[in-house]
N, C-alpha and C. Protein backbone atom coordinates (compact mmCIF):
# COMPACT_ATOMS: atom_id res chain seq x y z
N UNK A 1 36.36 13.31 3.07
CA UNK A 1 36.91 11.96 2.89
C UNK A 1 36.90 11.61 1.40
N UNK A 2 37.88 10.71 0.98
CA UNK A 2 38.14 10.66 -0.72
C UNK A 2 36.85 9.29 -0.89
N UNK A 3 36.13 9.77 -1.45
CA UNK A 3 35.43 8.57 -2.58
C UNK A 3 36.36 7.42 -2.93
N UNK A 4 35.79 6.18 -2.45
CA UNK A 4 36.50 5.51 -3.45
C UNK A 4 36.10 5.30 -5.34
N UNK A 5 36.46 4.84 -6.01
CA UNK A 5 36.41 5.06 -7.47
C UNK A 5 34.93 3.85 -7.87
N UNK A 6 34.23 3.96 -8.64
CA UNK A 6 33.25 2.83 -8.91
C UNK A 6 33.83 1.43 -9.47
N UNK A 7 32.74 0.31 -9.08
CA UNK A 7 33.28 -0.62 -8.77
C UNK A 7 33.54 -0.93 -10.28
N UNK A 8 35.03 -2.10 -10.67
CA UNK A 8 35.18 -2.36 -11.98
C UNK A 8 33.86 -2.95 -12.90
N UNK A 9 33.76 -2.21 -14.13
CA UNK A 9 32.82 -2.62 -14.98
C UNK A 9 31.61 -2.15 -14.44
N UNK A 10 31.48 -1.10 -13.81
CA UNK A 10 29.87 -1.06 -13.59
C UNK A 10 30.17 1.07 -13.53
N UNK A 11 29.36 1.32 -14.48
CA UNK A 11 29.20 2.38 -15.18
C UNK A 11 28.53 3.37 -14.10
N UNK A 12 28.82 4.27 -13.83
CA UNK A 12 27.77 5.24 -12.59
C UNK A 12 27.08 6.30 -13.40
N UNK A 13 25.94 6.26 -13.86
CA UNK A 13 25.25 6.71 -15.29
C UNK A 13 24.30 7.86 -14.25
N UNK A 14 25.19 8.56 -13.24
CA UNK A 14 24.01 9.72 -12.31
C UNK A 14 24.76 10.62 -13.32
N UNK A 15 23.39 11.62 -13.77
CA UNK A 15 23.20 12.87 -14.86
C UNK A 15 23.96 13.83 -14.06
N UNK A 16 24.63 14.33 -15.02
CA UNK A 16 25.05 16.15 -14.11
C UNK A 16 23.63 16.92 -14.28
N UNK A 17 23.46 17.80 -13.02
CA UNK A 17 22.62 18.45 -12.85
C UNK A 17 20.89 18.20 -12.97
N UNK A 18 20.91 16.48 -12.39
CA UNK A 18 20.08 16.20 -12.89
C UNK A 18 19.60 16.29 -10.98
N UNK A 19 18.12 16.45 -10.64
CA UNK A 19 17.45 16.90 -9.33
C UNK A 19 16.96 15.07 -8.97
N UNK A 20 17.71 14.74 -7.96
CA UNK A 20 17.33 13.45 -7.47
C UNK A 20 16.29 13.36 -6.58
N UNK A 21 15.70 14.79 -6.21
CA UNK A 21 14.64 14.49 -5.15
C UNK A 21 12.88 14.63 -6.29
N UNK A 22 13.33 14.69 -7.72
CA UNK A 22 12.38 14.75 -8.26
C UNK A 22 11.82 13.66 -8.41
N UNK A 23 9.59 13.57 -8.49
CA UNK A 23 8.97 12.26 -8.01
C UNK A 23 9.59 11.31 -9.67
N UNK A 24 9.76 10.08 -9.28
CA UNK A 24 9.82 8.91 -10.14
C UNK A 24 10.66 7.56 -9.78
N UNK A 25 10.99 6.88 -10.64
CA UNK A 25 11.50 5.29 -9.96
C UNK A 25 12.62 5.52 -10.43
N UNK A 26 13.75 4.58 -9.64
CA UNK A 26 14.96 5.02 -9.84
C UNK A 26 15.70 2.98 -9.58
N UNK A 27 16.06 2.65 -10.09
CA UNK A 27 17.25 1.22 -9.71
C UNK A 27 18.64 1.41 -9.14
N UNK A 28 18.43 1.26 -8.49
CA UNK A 28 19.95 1.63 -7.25
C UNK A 28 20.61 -0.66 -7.24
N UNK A 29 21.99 -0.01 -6.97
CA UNK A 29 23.00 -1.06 -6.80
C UNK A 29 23.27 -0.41 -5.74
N UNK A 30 23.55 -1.48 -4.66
CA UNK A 30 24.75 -1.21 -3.56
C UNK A 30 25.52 -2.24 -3.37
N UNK A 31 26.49 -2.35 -3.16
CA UNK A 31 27.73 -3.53 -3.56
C UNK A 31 28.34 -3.23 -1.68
N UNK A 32 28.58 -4.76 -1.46
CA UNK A 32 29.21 -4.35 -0.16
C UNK A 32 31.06 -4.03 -0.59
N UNK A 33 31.31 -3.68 0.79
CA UNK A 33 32.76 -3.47 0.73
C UNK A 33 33.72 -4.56 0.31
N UNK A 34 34.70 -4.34 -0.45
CA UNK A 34 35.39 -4.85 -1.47
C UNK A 34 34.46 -6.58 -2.05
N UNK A 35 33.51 -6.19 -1.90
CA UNK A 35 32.78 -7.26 -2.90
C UNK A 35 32.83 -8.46 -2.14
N UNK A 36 32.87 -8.45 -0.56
CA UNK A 36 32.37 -9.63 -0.12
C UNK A 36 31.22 -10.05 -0.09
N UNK A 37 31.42 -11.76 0.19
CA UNK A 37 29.89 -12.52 0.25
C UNK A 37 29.44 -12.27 1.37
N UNK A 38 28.92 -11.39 1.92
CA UNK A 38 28.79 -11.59 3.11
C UNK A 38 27.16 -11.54 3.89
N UNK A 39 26.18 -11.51 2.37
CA UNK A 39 24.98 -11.81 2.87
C UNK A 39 24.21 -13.53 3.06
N UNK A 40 25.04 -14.13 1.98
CA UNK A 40 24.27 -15.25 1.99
C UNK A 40 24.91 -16.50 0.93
N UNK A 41 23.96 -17.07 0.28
CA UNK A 41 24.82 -18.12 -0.85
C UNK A 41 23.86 -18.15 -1.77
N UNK A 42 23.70 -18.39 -2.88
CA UNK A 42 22.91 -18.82 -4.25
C UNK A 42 23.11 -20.11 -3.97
N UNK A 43 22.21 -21.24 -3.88
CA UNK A 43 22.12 -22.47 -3.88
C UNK A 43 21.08 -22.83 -4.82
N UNK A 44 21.08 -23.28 -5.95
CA UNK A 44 19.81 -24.13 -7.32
C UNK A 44 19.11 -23.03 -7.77
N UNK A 45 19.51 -21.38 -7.65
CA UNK A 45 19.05 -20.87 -8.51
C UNK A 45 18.18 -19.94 -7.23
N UNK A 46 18.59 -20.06 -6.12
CA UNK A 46 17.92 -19.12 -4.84
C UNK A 46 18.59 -18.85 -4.04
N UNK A 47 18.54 -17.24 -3.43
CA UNK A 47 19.20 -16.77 -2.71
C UNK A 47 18.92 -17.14 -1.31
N UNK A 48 19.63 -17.64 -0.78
CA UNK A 48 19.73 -18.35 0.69
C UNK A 48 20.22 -17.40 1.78
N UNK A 49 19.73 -16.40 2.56
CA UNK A 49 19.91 -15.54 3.21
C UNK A 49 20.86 -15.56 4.53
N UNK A 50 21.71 -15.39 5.03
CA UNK A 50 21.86 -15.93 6.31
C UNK A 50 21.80 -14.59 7.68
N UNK A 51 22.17 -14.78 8.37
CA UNK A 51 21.43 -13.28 9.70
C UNK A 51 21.56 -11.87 9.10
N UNK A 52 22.98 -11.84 8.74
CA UNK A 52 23.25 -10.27 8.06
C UNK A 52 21.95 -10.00 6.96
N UNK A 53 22.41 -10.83 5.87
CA UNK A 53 21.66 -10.88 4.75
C UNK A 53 19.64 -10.31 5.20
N UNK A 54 19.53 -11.11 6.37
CA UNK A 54 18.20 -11.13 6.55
C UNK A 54 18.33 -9.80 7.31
N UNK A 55 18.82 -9.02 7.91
CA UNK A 55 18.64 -7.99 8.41
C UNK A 55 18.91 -6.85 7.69
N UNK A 56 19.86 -6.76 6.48
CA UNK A 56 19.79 -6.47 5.40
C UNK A 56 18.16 -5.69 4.49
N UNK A 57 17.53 -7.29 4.86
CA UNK A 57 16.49 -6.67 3.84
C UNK A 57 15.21 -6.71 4.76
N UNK A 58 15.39 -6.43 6.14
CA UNK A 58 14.25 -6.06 7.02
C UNK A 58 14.38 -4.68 6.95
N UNK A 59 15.53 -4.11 6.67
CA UNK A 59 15.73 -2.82 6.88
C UNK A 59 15.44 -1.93 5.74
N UNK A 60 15.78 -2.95 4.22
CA UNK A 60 15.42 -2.50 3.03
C UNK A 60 14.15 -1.81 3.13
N UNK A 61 13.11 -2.92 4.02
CA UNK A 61 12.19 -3.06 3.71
C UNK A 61 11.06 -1.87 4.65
N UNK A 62 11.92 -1.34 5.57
CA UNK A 62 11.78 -0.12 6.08
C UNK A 62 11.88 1.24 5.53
N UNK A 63 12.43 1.29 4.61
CA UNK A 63 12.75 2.69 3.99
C UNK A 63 11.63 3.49 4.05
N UNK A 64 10.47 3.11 3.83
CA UNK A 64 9.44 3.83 3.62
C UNK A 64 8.91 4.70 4.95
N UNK A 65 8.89 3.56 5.72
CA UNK A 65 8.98 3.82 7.16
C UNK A 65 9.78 5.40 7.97
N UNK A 66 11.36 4.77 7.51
CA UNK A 66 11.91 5.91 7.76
C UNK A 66 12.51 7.22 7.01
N UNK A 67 11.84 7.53 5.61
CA UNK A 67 12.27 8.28 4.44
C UNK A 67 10.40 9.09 3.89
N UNK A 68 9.96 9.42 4.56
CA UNK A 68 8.73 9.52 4.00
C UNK A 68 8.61 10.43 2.37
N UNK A 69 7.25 10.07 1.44
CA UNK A 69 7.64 10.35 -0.05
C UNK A 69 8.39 9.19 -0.70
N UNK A 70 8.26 8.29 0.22
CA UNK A 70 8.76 7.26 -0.65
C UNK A 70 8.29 5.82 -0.63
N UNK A 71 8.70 5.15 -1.58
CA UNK A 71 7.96 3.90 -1.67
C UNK A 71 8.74 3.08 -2.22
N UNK A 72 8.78 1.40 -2.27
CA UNK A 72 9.70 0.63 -3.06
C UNK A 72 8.71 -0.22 -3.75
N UNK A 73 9.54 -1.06 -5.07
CA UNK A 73 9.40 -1.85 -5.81
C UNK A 73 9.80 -3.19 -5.57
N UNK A 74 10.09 -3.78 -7.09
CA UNK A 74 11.17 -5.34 -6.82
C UNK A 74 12.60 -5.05 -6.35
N UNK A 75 12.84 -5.52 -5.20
CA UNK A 75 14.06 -6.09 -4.64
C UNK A 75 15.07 -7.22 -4.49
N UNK A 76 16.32 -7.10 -4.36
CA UNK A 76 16.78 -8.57 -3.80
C UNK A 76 17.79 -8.30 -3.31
N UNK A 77 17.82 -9.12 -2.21
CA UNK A 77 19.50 -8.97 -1.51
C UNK A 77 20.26 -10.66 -1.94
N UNK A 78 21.51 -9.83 -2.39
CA UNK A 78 22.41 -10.72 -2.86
C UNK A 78 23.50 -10.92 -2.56
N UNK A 79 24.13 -11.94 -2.32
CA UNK A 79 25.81 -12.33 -1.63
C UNK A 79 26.74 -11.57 -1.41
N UNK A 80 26.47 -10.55 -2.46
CA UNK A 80 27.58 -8.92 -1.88
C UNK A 80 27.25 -8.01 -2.47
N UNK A 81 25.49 -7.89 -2.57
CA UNK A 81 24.95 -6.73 -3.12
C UNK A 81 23.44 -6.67 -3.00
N UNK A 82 22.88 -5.36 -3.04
CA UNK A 82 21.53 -5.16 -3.72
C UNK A 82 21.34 -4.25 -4.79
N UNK A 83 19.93 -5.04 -5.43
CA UNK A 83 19.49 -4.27 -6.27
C UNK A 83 17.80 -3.88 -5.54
N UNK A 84 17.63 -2.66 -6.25
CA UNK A 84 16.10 -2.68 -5.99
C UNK A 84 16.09 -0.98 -6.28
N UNK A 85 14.40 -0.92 -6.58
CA UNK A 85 13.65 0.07 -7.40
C UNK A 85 12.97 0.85 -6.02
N UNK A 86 13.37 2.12 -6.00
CA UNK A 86 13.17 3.24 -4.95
C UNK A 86 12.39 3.94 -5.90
N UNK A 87 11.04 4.42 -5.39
CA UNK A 87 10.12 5.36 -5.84
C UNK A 87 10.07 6.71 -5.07
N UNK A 88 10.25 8.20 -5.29
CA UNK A 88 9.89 8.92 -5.00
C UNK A 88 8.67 10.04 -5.14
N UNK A 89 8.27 9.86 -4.62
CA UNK A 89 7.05 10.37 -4.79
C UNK A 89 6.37 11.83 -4.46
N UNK A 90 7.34 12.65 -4.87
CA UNK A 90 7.45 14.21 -4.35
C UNK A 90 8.16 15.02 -2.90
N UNK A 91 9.64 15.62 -3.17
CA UNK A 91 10.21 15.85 -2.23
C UNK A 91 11.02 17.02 -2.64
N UNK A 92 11.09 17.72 -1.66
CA UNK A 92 12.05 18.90 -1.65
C UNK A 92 13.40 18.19 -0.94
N UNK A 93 14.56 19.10 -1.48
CA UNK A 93 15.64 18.43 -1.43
C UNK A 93 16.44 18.38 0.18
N UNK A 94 16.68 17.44 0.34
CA UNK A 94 17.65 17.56 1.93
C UNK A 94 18.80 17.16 2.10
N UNK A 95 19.29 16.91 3.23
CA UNK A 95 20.98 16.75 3.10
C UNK A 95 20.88 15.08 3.53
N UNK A 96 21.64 14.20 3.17
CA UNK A 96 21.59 13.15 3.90
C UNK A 96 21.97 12.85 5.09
N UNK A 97 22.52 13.75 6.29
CA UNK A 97 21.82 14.24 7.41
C UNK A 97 21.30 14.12 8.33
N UNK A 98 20.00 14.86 7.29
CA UNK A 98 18.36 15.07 7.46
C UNK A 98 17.92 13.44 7.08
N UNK A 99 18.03 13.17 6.22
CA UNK A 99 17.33 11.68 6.51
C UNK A 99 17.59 10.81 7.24
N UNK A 100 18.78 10.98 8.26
CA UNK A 100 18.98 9.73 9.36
C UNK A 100 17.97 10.58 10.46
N UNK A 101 17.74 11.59 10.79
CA UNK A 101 16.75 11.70 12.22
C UNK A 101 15.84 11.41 12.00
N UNK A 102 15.16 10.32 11.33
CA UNK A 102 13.96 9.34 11.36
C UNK A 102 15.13 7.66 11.84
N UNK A 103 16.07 8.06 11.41
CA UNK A 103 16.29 6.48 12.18
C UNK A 103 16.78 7.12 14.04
N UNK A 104 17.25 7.94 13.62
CA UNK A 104 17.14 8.70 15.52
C UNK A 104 16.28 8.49 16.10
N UNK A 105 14.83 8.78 15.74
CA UNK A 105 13.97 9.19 16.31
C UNK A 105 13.13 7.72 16.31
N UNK A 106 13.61 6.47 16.14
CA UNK A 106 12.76 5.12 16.45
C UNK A 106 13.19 4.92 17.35
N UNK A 107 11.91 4.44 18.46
CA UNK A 107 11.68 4.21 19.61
C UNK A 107 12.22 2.40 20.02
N UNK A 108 12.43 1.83 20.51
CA UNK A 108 13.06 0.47 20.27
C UNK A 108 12.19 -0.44 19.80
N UNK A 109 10.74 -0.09 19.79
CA UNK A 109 10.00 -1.08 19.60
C UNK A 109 9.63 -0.56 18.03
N UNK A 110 10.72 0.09 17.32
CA UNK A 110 10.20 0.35 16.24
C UNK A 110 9.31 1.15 15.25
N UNK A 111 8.71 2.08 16.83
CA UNK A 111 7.30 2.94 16.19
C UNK A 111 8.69 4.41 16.32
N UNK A 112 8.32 5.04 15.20
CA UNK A 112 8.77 6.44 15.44
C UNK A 112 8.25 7.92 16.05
N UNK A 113 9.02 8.90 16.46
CA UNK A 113 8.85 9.78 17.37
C UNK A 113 8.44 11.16 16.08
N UNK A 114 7.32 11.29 15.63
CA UNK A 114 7.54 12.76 14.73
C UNK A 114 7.25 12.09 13.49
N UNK A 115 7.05 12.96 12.41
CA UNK A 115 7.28 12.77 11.31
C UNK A 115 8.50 12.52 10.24
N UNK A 116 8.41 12.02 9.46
CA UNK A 116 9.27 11.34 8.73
C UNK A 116 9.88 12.38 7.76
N UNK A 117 11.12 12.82 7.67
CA UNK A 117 11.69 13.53 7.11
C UNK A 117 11.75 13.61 5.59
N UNK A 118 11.00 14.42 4.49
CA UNK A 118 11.06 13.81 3.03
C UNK A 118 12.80 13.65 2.69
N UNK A 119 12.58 12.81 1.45
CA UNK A 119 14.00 12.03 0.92
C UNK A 119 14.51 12.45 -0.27
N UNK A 120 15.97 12.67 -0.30
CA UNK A 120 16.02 12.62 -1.92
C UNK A 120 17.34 11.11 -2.08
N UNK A 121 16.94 10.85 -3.40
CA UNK A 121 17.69 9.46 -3.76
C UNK A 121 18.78 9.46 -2.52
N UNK A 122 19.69 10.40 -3.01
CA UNK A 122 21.14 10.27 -2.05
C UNK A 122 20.91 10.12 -0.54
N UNK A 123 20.05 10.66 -0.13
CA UNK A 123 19.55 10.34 0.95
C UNK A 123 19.05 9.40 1.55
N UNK A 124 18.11 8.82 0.98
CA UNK A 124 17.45 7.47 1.06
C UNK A 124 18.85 6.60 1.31
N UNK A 125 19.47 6.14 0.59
CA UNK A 125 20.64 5.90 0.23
C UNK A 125 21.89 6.11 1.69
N UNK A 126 22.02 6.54 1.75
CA UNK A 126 22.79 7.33 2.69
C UNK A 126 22.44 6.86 4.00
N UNK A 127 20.75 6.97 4.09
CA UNK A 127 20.45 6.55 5.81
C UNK A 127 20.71 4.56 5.86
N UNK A 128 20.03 4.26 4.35
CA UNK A 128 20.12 2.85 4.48
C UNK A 128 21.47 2.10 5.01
N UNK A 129 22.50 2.84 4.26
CA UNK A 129 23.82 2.19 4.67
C UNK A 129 24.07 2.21 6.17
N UNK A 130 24.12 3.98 6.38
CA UNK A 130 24.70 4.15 7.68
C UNK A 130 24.03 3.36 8.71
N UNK A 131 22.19 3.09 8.56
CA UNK A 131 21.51 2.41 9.58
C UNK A 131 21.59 0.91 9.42
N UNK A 132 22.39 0.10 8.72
CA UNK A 132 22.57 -1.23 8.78
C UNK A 132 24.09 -0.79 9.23
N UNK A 133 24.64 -0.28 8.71
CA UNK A 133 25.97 -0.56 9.56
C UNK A 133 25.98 -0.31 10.90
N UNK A 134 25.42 1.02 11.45
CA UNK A 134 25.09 0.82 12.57
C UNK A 134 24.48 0.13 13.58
N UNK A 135 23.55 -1.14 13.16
CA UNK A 135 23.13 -2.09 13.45
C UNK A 135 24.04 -3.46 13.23
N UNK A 136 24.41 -3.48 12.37
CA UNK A 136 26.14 -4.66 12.18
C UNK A 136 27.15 -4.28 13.61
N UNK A 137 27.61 -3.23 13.46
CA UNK A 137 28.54 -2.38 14.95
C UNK A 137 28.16 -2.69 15.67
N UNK A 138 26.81 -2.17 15.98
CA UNK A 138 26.07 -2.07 17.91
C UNK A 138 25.89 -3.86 18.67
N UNK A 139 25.63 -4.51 17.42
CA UNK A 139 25.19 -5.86 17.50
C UNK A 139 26.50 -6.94 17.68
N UNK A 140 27.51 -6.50 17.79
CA UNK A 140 28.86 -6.87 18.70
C UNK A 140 29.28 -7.78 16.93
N UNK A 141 29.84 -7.09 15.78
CA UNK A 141 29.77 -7.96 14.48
C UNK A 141 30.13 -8.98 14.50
N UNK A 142 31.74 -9.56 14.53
CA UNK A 142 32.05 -10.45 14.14
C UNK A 142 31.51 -11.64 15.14
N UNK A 143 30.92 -11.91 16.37
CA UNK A 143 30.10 -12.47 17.05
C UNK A 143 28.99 -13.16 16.40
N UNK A 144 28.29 -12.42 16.20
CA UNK A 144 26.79 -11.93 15.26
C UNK A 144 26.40 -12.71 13.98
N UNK A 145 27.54 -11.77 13.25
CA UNK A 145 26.97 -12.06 11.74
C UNK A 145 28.62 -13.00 10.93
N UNK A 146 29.51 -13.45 11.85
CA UNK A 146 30.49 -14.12 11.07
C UNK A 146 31.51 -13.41 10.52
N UNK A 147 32.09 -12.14 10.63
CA UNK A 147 32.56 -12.03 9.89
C UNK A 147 33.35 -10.32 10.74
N UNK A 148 34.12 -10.08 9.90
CA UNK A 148 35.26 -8.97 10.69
C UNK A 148 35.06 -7.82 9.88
N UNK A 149 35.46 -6.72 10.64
CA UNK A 149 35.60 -5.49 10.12
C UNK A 149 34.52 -4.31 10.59
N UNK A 150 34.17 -3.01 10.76
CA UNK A 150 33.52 -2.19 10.45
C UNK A 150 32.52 -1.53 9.56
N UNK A 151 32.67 -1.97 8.18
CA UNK A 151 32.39 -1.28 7.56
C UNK A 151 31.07 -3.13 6.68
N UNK A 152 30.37 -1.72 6.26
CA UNK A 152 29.26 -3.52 5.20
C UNK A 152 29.32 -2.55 3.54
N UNK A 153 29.16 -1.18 3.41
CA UNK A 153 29.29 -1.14 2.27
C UNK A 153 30.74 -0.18 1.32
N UNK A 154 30.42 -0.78 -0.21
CA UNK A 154 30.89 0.58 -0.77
C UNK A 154 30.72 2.25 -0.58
N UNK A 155 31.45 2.50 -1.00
CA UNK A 155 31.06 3.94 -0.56
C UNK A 155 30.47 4.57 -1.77
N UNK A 156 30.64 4.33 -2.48
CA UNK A 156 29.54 4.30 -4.23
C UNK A 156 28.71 3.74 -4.16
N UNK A 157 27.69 3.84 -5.28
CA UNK A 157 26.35 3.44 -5.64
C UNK A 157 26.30 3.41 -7.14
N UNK A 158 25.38 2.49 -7.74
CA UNK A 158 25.27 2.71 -9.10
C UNK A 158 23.24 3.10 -9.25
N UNK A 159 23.21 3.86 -9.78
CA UNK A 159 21.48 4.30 -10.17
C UNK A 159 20.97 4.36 -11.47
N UNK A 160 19.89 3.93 -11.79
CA UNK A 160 20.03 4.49 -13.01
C UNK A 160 18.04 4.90 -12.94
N UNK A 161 17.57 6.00 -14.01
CA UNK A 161 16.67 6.79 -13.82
C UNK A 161 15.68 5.82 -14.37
N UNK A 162 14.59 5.21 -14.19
CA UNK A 162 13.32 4.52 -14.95
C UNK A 162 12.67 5.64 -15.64
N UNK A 163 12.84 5.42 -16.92
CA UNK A 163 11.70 6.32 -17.58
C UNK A 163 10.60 6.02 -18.03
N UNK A 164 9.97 5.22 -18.22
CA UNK A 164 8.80 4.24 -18.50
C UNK A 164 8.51 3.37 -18.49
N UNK A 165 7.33 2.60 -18.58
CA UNK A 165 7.11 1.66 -17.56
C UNK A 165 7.27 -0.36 -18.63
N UNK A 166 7.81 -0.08 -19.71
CA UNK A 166 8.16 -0.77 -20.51
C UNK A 166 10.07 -1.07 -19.66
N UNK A 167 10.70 0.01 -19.61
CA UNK A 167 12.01 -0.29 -19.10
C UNK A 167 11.53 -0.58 -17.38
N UNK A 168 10.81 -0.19 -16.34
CA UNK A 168 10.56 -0.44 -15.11
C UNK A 168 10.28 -2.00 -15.23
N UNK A 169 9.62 -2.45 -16.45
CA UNK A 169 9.04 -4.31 -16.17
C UNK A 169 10.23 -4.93 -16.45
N UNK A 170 11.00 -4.65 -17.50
CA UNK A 170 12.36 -5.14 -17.82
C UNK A 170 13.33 -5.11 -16.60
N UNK A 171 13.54 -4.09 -15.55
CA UNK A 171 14.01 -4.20 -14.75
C UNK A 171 13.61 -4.99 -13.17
N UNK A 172 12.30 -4.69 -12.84
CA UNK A 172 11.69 -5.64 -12.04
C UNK A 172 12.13 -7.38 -12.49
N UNK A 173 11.47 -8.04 -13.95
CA UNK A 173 11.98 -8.55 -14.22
C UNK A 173 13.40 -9.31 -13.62
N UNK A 174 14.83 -8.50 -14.17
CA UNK A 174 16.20 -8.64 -13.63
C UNK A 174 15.86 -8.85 -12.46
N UNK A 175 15.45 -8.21 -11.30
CA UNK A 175 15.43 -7.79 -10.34
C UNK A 175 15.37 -9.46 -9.61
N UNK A 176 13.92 -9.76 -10.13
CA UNK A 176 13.26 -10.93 -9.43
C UNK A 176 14.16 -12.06 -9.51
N UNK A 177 14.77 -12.37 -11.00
CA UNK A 177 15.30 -13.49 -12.08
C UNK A 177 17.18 -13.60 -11.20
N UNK A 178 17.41 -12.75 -10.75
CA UNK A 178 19.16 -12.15 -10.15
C UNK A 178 19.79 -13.49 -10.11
N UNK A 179 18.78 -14.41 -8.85
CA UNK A 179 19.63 -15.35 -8.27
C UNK A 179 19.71 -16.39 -8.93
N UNK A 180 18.55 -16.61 -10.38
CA UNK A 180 18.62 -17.71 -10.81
C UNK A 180 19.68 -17.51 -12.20
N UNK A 181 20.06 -16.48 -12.06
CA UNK A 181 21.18 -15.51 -13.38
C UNK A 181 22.39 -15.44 -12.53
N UNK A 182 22.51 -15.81 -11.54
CA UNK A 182 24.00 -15.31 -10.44
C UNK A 182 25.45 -15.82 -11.24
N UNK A 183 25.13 -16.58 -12.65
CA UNK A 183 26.77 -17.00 -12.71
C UNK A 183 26.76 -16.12 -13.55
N UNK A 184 25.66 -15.42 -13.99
CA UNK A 184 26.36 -14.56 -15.39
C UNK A 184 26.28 -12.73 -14.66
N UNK A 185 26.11 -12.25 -13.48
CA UNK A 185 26.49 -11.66 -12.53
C UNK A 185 27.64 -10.76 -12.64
N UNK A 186 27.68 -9.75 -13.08
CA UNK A 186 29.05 -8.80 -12.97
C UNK A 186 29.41 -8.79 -11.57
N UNK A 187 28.74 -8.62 -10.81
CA UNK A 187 29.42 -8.51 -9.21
C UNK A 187 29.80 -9.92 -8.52
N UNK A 188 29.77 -11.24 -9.30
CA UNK A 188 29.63 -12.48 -8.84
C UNK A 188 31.41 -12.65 -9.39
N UNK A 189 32.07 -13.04 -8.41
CA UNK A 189 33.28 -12.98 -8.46
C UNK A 189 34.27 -14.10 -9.30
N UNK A 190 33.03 -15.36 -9.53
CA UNK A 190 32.95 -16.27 -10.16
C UNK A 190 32.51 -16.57 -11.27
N UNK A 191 32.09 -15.14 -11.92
CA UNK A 191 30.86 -14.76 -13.62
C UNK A 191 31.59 -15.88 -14.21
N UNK A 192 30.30 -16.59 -14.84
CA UNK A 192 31.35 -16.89 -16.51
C UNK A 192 29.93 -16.66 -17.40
N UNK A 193 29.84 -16.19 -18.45
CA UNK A 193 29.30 -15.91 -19.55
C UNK A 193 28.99 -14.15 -19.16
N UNK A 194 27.79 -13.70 -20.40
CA UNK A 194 27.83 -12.38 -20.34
C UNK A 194 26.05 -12.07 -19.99
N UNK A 195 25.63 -11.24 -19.44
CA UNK A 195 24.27 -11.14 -19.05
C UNK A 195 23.72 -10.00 -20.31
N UNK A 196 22.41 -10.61 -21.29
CA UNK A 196 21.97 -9.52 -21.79
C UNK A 196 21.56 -8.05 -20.97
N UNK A 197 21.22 -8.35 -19.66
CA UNK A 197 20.77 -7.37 -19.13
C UNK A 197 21.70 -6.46 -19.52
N UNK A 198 23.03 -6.19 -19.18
CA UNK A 198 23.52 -5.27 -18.96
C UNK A 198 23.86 -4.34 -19.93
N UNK A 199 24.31 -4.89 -21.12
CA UNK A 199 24.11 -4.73 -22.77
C UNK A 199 22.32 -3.76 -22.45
N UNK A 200 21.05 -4.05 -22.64
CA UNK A 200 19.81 -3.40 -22.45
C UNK A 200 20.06 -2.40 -21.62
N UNK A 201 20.92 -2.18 -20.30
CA UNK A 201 21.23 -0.97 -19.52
C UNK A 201 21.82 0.13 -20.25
N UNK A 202 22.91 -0.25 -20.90
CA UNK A 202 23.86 0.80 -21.50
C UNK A 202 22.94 1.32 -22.48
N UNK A 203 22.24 0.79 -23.45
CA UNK A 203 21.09 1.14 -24.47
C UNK A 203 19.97 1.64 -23.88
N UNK A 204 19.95 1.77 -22.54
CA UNK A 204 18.63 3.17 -22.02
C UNK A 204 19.32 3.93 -20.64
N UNK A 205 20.28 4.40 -21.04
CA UNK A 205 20.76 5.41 -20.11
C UNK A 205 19.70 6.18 -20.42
C-alpha cells in the first residue's frame, strides 16, 4: 500500500540505518487522519478530552502493558494529535506483526494471556494505531465517538531520537505546556504566530 507523504511542515528526521529497537527515549507525533479534531477542544489553555480522545489515552497509557521493554514518559493527547516520549529499554528487533499478539492475546477483562512480545519503535507504533482503531470500528464509530469514517490515523509518524537528558527536559517540558501553546501549534489548523519549540527541534536532530 502507498504511504501517504508527511504531514505539511513537519520534517520526518528517522536516520537511515539507524536500529529503532535500540534501548533509549524517543518523541513520537501521531497526527490523526487528514488533521481532524477529533479528540477533543483546547478551552483557557486545557485540553478538554471528549470519549475518543479519552480512550485515546487509556490506551496510550497501556503500551507498556502490551509492548514489553518498554516504558513511557510526558504525554498529551491533542485535538488531532499526540505527542509523547516512548522509552525502550532493550529489544531485539520484530515485525510490527509481532507486536499486535499482545493486543490478541487480552482477555476482556484486560489481563493478558502469555508474555508480552519485546518492541521496536515501529512497532510500538504500529500496534497503538491499529488497536485504537480497532476499538473506534468494533465500538459501532460514528454512534460512539461522533464522527464518520474508518480510519483515526495518519499513516506517517514523526520521531525524533532523545539524546540527553538536557534535550529529554526541554521536550517533556513542550510536551506538558502543548495545550496552553495550542495557537502557536503547527498541527492547529488555526496557528497564528511561530513556536520556539520547533526552531530548538531542527537544531538537535
Amino acid at each position: 500500500m502507498r504511504e501517504e507523504t508527511p504531514p505539511p511542515n513537519r520534517r520526518t528526521i528517522r536516520l537511515k540505518g539507524y536500529d529503532y529497537s535500540r534501548p533509549g527515549a524517543y518523541f513520537v507525533t501521531i497526527c490523526t487522519v487528514h488533521k481532524q479534531s477529533i479528540f477533543g477542544r483546547v478551552a483557557s489553555g486545557d485540553m478538554m478530552l471528549n470519549a475518543l480522545g479519552h480512550m485515546v489515552r487509556k490506551t496510550w497509557k497501556q503500551i507498556p502493558v502490551h509492548c514489553s521493554g518498554t516504558s513511557l514518559d510526558e504525554f498529551v493527547v491533542m485535538p488531532n494529535h499526540l505527542h509523547g516520549i516512548i522509552i525502550l529499554e532493550g529489544a531485539h528487533v520484530l515485525s510490527g506483526a509481532d507486536s499486535l499478539t499482545r493486543a490478541a492475546s487480552l482477555q476482556e477483562d484486560g489481563q493478558a494471556r502469555g508474555p508480552a512480545p519485546t518492541a521496536t519503535l515501529p512497532g510500538v507504533i504500529h500496534h497503538f494505531k491499529s488497536f485504537t482503531t480497532r476499538l473506534y470500528v468494533e465500538h459501532d464509530a460514528p454512534p460512539i465517538w461522533g464522527i464518520s469514517g474508518r480510519r483515526l490515523w495518519h499513516r506517517n509518524y514523526f520521531e525524533h531520537i532523545i539524546r540527553n537528558g538536557a534535550s529529554l527536559n526541554r521536550i517533556r517540558e513542550y510536551i506538558a505546556s502543548n495545550p496552553s501553546r495550542w495557537e502557536l501549534d503547527r498541527e492547529n489548523p488555526m496557528k497564528r504566530g511561530t513556536d520556539d519549540f520547533d526552531q530548538w527541534l531542527l537544531r538537535h536532530q
